[in-house]
N, C-alpha and C. Protein backbone atom coordinates (compact mmCIF):
# COMPACT_ATOMS: atom_id res chain seq x y z
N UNK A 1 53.06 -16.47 24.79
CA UNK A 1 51.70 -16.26 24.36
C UNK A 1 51.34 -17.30 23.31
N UNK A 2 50.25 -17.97 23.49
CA UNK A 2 49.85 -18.74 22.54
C UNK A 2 49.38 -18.66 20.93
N UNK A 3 49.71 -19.27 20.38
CA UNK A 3 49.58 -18.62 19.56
C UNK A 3 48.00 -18.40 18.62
N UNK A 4 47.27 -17.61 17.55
CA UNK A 4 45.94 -17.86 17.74
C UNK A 4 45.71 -19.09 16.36
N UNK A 5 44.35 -19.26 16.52
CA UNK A 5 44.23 -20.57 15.65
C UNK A 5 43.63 -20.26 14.32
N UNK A 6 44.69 -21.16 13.58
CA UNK A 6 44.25 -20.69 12.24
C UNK A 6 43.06 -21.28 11.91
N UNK A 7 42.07 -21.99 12.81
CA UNK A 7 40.96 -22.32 12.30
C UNK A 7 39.57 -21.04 11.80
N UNK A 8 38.84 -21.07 11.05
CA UNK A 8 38.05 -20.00 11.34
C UNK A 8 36.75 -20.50 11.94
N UNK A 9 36.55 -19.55 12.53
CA UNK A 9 35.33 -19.41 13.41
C UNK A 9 34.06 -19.61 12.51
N UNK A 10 33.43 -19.76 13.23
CA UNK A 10 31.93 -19.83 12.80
C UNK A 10 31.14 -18.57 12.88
N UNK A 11 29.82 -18.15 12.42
CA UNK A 11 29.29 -16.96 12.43
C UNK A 11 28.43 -17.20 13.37
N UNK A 12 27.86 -16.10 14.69
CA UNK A 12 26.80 -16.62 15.41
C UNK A 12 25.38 -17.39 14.39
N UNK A 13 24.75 -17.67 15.20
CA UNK A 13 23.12 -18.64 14.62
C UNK A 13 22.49 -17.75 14.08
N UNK A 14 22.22 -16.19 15.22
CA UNK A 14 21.77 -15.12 14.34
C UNK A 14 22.23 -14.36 13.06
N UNK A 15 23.27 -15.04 12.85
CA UNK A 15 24.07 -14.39 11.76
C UNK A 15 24.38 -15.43 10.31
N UNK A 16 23.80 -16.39 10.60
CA UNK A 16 24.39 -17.45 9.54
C UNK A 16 23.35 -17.05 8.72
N UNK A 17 23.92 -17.20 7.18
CA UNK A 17 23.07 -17.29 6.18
C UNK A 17 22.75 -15.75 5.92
N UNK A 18 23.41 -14.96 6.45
CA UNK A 18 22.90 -13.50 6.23
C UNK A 18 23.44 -13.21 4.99
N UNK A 19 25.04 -13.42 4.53
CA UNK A 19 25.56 -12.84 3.51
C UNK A 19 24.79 -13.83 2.15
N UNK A 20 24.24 -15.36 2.47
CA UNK A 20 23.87 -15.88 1.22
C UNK A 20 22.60 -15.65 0.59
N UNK A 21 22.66 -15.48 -0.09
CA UNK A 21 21.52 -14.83 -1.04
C UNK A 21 20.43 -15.84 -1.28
N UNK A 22 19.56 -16.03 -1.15
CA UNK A 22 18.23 -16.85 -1.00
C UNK A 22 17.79 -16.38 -2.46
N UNK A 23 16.64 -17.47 -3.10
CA UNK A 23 15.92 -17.45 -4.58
C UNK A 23 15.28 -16.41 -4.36
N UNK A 24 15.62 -15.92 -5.76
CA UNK A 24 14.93 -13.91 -5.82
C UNK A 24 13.93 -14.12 -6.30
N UNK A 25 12.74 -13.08 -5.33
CA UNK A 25 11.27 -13.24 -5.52
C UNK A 25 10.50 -12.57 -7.27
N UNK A 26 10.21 -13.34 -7.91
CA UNK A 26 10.26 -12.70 -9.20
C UNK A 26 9.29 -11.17 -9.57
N UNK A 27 9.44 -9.96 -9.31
CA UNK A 27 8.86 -8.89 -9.64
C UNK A 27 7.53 -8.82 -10.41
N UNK A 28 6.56 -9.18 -9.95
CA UNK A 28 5.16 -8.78 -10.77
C UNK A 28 4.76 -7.07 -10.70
N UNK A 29 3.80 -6.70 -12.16
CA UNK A 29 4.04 -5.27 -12.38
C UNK A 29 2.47 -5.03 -11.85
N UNK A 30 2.04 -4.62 -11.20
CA UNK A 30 0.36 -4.47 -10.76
C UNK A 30 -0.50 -4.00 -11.99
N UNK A 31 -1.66 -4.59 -11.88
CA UNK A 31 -2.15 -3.52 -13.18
C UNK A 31 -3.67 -3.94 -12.43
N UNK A 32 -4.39 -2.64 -13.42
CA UNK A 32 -5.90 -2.45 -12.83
C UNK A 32 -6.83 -3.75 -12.76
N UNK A 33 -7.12 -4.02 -11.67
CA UNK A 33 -8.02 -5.14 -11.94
C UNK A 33 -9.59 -4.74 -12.82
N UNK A 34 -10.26 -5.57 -13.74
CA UNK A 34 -11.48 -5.30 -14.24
C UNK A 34 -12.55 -5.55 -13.09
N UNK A 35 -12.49 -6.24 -12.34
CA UNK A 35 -13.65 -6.51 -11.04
C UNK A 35 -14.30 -4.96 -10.73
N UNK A 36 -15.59 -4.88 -11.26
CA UNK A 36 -15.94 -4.11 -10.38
C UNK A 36 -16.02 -3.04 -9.31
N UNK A 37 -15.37 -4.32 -8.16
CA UNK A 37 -15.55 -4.06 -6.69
C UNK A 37 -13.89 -3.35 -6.78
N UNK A 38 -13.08 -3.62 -7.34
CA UNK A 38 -12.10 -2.66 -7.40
C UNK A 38 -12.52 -1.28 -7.36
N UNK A 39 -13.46 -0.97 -8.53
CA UNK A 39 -13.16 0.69 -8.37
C UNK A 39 -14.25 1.16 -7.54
N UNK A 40 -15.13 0.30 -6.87
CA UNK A 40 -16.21 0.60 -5.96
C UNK A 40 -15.39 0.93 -4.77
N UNK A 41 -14.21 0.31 -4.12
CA UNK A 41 -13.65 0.47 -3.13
C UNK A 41 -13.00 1.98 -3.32
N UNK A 42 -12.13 1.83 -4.31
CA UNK A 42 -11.76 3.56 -4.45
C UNK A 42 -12.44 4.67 -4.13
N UNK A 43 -13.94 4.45 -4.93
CA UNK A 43 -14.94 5.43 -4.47
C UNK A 43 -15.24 5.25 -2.91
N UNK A 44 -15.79 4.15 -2.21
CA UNK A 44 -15.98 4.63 -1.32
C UNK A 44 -14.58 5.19 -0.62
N UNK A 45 -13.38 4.97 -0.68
CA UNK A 45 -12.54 5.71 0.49
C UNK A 45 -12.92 7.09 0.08
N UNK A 46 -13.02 7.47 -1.46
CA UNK A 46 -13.02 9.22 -1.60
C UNK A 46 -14.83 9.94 -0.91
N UNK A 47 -15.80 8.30 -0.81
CA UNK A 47 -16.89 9.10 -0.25
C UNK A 47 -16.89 9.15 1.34
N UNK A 48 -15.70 8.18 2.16
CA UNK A 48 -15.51 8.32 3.07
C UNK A 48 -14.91 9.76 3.40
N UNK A 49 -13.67 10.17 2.80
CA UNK A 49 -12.98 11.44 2.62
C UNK A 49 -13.73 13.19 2.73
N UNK A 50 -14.89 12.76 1.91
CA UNK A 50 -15.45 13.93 1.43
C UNK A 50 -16.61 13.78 2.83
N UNK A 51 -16.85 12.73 3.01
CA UNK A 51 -17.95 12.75 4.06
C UNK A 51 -17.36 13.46 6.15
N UNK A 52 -15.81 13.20 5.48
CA UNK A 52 -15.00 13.63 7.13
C UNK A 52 -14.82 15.68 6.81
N UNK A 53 -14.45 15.93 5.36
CA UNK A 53 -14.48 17.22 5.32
C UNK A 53 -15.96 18.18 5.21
N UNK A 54 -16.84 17.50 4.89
CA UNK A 54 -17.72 18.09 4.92
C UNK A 54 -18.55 18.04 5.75
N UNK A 55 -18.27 17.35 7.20
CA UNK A 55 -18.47 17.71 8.63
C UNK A 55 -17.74 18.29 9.24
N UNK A 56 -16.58 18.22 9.22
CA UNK A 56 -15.30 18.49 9.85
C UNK A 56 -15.26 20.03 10.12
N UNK A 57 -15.24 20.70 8.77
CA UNK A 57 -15.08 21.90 8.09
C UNK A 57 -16.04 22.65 8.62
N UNK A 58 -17.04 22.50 8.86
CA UNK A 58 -18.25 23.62 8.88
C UNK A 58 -17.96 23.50 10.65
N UNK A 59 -18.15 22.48 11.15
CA UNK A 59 -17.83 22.48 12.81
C UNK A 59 -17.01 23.11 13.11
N UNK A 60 -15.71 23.52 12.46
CA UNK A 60 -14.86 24.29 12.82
C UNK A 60 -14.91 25.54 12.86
N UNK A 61 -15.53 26.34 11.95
CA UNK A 61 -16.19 27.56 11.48
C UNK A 61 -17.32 27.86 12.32
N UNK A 62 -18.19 26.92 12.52
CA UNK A 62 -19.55 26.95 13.35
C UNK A 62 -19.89 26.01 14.13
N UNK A 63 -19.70 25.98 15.21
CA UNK A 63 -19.30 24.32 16.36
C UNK A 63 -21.06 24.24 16.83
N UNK A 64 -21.92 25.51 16.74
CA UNK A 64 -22.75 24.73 17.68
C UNK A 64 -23.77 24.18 16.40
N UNK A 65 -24.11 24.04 15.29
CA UNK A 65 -25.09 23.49 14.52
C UNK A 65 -24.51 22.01 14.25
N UNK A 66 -23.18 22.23 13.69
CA UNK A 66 -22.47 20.91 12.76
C UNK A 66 -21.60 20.16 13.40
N UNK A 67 -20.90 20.23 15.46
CA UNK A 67 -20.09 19.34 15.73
C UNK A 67 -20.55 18.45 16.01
N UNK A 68 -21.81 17.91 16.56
CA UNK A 68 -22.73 16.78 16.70
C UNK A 68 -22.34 16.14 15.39
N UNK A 69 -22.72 16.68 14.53
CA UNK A 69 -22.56 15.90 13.10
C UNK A 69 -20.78 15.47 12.55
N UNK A 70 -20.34 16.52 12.93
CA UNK A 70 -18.66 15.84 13.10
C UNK A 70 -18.35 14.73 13.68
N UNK A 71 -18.82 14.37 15.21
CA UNK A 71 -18.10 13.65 15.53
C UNK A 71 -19.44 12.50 15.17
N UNK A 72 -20.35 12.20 14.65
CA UNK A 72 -21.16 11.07 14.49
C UNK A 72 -20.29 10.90 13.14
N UNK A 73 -19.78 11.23 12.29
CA UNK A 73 -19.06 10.96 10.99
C UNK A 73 -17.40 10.63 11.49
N UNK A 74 -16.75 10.91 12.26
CA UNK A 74 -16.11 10.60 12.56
C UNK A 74 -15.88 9.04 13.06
N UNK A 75 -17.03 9.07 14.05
CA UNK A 75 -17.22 7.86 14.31
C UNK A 75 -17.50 6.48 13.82
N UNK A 76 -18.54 7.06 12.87
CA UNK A 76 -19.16 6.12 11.62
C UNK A 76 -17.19 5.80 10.58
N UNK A 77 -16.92 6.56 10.23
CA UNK A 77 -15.74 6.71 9.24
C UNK A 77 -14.56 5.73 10.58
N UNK A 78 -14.60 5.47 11.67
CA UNK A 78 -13.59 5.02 12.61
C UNK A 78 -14.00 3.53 12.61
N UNK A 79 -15.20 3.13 12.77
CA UNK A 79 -15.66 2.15 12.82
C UNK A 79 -15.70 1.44 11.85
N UNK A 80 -15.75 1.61 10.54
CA UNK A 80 -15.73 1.28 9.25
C UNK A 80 -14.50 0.83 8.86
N UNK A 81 -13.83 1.52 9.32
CA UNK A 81 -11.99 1.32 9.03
C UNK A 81 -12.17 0.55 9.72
N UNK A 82 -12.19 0.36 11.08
CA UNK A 82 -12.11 -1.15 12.03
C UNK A 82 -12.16 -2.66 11.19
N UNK A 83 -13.61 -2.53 11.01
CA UNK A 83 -14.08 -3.87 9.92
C UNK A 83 -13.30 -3.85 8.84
N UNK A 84 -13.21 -2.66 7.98
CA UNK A 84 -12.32 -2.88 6.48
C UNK A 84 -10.72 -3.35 7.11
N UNK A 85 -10.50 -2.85 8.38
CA UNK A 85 -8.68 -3.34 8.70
C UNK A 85 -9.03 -4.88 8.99
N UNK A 86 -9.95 -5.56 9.80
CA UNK A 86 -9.60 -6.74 10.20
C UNK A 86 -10.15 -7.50 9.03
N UNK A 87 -11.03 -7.10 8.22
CA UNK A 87 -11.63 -7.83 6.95
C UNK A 87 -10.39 -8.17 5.86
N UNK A 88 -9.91 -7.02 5.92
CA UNK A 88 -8.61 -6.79 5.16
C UNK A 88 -7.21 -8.06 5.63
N UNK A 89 -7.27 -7.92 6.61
CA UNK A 89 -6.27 -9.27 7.72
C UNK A 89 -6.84 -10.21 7.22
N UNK A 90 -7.97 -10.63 7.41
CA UNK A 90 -7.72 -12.22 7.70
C UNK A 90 -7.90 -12.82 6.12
N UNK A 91 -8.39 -11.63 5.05
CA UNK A 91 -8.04 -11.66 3.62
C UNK A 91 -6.94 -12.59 3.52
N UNK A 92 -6.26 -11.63 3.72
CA UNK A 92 -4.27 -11.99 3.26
C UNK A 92 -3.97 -12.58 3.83
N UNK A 93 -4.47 -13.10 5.15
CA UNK A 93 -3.63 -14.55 5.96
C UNK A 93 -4.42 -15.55 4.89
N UNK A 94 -5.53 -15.92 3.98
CA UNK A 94 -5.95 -16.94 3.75
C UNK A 94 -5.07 -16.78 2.75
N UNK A 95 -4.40 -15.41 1.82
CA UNK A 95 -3.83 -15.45 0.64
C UNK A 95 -2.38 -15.41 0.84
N UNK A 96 -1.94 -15.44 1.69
CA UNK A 96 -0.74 -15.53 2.54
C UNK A 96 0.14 -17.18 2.02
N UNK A 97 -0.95 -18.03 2.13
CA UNK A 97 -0.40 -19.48 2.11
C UNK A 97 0.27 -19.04 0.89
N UNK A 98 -0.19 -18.57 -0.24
CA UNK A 98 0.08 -18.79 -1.56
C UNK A 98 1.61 -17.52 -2.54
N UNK A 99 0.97 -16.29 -1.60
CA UNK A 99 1.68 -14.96 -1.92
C UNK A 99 2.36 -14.43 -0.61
N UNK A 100 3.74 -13.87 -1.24
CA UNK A 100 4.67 -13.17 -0.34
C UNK A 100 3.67 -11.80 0.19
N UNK A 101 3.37 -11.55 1.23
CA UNK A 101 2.25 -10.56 1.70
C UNK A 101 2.83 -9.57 2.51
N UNK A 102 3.69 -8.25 2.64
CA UNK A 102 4.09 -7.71 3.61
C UNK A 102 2.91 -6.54 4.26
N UNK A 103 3.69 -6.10 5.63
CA UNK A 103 2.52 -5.42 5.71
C UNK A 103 2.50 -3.77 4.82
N UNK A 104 3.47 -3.23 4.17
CA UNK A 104 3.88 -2.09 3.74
C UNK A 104 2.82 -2.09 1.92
N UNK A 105 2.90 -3.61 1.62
CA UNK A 105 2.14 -3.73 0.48
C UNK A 105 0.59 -4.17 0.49
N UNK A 106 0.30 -4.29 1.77
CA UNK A 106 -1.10 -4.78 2.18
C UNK A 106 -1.63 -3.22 2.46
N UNK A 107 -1.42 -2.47 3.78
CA UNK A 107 -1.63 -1.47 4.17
C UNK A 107 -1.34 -0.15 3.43
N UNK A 108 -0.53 -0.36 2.57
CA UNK A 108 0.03 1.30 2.03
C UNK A 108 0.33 1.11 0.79
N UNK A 109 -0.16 -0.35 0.20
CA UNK A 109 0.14 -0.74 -1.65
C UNK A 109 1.09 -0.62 -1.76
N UNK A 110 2.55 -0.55 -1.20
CA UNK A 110 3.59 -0.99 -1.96
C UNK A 110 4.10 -1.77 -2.50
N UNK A 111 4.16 -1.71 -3.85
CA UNK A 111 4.44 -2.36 -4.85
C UNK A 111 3.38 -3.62 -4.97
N UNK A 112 2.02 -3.41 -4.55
CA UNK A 112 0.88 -4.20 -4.59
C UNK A 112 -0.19 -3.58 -5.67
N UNK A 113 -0.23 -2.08 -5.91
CA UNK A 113 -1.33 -1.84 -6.42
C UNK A 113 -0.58 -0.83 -7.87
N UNK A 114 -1.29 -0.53 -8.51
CA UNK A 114 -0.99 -0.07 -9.80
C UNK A 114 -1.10 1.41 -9.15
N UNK A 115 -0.22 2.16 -9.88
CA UNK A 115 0.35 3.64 -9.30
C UNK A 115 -0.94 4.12 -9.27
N UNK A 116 -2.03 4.64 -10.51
CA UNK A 116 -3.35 5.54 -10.45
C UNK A 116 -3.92 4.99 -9.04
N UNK A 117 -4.30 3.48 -8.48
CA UNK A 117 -4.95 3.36 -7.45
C UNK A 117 -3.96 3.52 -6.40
N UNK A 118 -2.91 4.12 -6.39
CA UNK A 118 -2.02 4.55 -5.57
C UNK A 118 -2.52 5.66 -4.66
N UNK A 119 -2.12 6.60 -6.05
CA UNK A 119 -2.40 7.94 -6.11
C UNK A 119 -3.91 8.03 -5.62
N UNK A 120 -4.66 7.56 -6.29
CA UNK A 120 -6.21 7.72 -5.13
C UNK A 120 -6.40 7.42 -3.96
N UNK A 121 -6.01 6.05 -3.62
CA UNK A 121 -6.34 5.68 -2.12
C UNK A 121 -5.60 6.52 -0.81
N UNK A 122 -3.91 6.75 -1.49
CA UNK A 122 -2.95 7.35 -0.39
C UNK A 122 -3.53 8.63 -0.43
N UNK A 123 -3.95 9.67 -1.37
CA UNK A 123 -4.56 11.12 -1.44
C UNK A 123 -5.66 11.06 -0.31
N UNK A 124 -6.61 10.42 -0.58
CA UNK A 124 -7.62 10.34 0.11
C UNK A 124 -7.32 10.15 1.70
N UNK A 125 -6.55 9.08 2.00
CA UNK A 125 -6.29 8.83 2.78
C UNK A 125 -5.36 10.26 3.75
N UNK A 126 -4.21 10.28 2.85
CA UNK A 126 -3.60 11.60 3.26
C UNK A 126 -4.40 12.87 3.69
N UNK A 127 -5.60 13.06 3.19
CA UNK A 127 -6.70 14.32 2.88
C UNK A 127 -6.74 13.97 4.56
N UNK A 128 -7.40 12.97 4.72
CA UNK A 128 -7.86 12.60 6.22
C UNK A 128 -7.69 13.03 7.20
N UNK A 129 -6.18 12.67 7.34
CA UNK A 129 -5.32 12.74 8.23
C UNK A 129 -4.72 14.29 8.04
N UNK A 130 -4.70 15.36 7.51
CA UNK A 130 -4.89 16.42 7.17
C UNK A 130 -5.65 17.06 7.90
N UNK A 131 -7.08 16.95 7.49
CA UNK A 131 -8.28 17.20 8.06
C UNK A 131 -8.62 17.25 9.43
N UNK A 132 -8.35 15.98 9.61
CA UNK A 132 -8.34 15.46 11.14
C UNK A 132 -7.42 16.04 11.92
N UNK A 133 -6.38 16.39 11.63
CA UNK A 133 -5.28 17.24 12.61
C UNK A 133 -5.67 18.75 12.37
N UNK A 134 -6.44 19.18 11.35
CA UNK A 134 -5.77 20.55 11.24
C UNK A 134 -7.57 21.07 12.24
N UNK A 135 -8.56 20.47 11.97
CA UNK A 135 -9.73 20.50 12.62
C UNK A 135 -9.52 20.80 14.23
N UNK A 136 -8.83 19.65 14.63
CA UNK A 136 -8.67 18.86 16.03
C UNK A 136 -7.98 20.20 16.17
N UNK A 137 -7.39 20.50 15.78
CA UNK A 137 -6.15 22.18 16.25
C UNK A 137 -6.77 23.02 15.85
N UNK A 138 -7.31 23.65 15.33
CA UNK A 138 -8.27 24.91 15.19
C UNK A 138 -8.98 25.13 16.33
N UNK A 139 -9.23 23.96 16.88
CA UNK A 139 -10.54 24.26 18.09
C UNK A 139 -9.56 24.78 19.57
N UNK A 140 -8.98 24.42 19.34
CA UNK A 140 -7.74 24.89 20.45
C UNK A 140 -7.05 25.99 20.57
N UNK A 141 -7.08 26.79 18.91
CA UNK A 141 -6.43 27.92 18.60
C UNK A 141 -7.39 29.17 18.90
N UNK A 142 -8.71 28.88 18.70
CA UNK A 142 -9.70 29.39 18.72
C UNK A 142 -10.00 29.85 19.76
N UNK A 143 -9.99 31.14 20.40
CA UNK A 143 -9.98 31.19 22.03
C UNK A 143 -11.70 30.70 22.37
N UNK A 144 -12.59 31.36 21.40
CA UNK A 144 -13.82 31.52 22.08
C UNK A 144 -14.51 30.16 22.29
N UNK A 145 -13.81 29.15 20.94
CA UNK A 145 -13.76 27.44 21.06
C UNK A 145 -13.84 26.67 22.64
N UNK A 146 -12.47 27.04 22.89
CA UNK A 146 -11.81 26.36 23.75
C UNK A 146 -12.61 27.34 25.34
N UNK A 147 -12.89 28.14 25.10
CA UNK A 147 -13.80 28.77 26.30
C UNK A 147 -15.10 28.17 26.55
N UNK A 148 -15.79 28.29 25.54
CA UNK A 148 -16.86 27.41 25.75
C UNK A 148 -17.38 26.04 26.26
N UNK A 149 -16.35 25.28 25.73
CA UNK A 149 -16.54 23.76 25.92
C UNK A 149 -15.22 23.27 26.54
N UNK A 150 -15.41 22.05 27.16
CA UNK A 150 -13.95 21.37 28.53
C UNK A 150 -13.85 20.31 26.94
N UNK A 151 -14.48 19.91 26.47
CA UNK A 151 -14.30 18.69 25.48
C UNK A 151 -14.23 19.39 23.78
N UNK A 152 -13.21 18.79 23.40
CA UNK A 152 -13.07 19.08 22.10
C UNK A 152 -13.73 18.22 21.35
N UNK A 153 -14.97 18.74 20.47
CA UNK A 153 -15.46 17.64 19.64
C UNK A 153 -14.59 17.02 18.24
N UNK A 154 -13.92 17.74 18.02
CA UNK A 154 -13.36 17.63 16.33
C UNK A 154 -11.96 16.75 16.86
N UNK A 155 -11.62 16.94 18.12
CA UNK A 155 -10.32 15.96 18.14
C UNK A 155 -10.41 14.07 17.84
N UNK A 156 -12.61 14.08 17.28
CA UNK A 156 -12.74 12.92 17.20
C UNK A 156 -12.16 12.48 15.82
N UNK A 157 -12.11 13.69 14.90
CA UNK A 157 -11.63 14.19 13.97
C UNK A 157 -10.71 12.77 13.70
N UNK A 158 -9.28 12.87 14.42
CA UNK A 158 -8.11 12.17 14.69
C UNK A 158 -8.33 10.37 14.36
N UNK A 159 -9.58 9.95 15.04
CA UNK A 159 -9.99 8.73 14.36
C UNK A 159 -10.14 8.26 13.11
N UNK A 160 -10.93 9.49 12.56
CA UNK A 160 -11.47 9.01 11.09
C UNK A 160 -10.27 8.37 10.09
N UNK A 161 -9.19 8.96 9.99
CA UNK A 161 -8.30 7.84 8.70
C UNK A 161 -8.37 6.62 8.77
N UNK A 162 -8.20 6.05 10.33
CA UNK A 162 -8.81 4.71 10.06
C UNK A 162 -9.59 3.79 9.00
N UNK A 163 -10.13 4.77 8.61
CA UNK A 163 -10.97 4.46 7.67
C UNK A 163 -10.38 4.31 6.27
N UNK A 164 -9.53 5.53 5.95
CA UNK A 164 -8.73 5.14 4.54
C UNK A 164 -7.54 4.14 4.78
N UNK A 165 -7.11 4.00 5.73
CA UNK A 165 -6.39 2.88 6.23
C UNK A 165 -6.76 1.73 6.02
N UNK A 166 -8.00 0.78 6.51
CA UNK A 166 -8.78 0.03 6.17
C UNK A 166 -8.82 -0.07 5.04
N UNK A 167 -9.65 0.79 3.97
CA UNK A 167 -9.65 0.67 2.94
C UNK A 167 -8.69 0.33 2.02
N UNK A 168 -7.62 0.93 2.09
CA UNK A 168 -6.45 0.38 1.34
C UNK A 168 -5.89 -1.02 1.49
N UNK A 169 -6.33 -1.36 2.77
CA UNK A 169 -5.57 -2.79 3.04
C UNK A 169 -6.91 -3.63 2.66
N UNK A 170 -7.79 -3.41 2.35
CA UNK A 170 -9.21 -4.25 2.18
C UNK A 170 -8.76 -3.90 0.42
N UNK A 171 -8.47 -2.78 -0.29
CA UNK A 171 -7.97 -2.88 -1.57
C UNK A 171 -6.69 -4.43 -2.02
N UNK A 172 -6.19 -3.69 -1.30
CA UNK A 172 -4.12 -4.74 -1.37
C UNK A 172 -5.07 -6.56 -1.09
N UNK A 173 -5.81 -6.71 -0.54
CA UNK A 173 -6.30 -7.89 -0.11
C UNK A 173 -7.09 -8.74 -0.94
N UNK A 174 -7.68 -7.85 -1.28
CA UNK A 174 -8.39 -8.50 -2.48
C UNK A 174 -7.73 -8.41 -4.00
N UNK A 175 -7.21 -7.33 -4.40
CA UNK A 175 -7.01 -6.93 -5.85
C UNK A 175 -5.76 -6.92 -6.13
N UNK A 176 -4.81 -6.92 -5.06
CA UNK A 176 -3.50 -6.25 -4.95
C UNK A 176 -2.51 -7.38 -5.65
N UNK A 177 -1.60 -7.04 -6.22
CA UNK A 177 -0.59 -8.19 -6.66
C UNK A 177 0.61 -8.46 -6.02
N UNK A 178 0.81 -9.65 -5.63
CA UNK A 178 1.51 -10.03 -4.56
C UNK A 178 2.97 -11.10 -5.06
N UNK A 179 3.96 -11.14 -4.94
CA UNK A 179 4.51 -12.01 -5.40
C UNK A 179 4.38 -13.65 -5.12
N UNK A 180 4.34 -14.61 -5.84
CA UNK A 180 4.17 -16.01 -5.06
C UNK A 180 5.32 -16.50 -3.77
N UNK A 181 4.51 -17.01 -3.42
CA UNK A 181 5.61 -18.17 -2.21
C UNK A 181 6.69 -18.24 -2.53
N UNK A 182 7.80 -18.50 -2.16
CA UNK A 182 8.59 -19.88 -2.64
C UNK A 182 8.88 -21.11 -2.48
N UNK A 183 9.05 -21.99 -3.06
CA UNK A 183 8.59 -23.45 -2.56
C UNK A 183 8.93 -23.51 -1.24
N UNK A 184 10.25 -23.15 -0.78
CA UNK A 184 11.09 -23.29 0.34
C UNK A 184 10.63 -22.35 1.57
N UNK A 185 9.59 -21.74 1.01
CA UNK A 185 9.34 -20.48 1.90
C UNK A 185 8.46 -21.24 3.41
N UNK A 186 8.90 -21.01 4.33
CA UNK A 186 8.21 -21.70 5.18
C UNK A 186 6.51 -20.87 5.41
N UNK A 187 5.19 -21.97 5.35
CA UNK A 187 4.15 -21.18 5.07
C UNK A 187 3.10 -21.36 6.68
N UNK A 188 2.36 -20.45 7.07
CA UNK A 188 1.49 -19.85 7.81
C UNK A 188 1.65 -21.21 8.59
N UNK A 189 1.44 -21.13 9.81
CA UNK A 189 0.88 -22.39 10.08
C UNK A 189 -0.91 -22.54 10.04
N UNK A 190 -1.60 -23.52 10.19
CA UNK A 190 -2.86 -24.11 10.09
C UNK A 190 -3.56 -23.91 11.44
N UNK A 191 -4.50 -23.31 11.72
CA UNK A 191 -5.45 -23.08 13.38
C UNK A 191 -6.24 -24.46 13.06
N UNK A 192 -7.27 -24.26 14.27
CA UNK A 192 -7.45 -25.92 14.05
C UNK A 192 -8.65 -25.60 13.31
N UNK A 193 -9.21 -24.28 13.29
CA UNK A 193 -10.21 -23.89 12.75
C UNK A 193 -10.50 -23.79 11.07
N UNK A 194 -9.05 -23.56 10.48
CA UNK A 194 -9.03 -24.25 9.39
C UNK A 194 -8.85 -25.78 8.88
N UNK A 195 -8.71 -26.37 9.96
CA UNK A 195 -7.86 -27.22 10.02
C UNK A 195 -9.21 -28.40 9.45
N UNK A 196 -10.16 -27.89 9.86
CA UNK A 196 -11.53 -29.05 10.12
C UNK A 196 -12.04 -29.20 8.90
C-alpha cells in the first residue's frame, strides 16, 4: 500500500478564506435622528396601524356596514407599503455604495435604528399582523359569517402589514445607521442608468 502524502491539501475554493478573519466592521451606536421626517414616519406607521384596527375591528363584530370599509383600508395600507418597500430599496442601493446595508437592518432595524424607534415601528408593525390574522379568522369561526358570504372580506386584512414593513425599511433608508464600506469591500456594480 502506498504510502499517503505528507503534503497537505488544499481547502476547496468554496472554503478558502473561511477560517481568516477579514477587517472588523467598526460598530456604530444608532441614535435619534433630529430630521423631522424621522418622527413623521413613525407616526404615520402608528396612523397606518390604528387606521387597519379601526376598520378591521368593527367588520368583524358587524360585517354588513364596515367590511366595505375594511377591505378599502386594507388595500390603501397594502399599496402604500408597496411604494414605501421599493422607495425604501432603491434608497439603500444608492447608500449601499458607501454603507454595509443588510437586509435584517434595512427591513427590521437591526442594529440600524435606535431601540425607542425600534420599539415603535416593530409594535406597530407587529399590531398589524395581529390584527390581520386574528380578523381574517374570526370570519371563519363565525358560523353565521361564513354562511352568508363565499368571500371573506377581512382575509384582505392579511395584506395590510405590508405597510409597516415598508415603513420600517423607508425608516432604516433614510435615517438608519449603517456601518461604512470597507475599502476592500467589493461595491454595487454601476447600471448604465447611473452610469450617464
Amino acid at each position: 500500500m502506498a504510502a499517503k502524502s505528507s503534503r497537505r491539501r488544499e481547502p476547496p475554493a468554496h472554503k478558502a478564506g473561511r477560517d481568516e478573519k477579514g477587517p472588523k466592521v467598526p460598530r456604530i451606536e444608532p441614535t435619534v435622528p433630529d430630521a423631522p421626517g424621522a418622527h413623521r414616519i413613525v407616526v404615520a406607521s402608528w396612523v397606518g396601524t390604528a387606521l387597519l384596527v379601526l376598520t378591521a375591528v368593527p367588520a368583524t363584530i358587524a360585517p354588513d356596514p364596515f367590511a366595505v370599509a375594511a377591505v378599502i383600508a386594507s388595500l390603501v395600507l397594502f399599496f402604500a407599503g408597496v411604494i414605501a418597500f421599493a422607495w425604501a430599496y432603491f434608497l439603500a442601493i444608492g447608500r449601499s455604495r458607501t454603507d454595509l446595508i443588510g437586509m435584517g437592518g434595512l427591513f427590521f432595524l437591526a442594529d440600524s435604528a435606535p431601540r425607542a424607534v425600534q420599539r415603535q415601528l416593530r409594535t406597530s408593525f407587529a399590531i398589524e399582523v395581529v390584527v390581520g390574522i386574528a380578523t381574517a379568522s374570526a370570519w371563519l369561526i363565525v358560523p353565521d359569517h361564513f354562511s352568508e358570504a363565499t368571500v371573506n372580506p377581512l382575509a384582505f386584512g392579511l395584506l395590510a402589514p405590508m405597510y409597516g414593513l415598508g415603513v420600517m425599511g423607508l425608516w432604516a433608508a433614510r435615517y438608519g445607521t449603517f456601518p461604512p464600506r470597507p475599502p476592500d469591500q467589493p461595491r454595487p456594480a454601476r447600471t448604465s442608468k447611473q452610469a450617464d
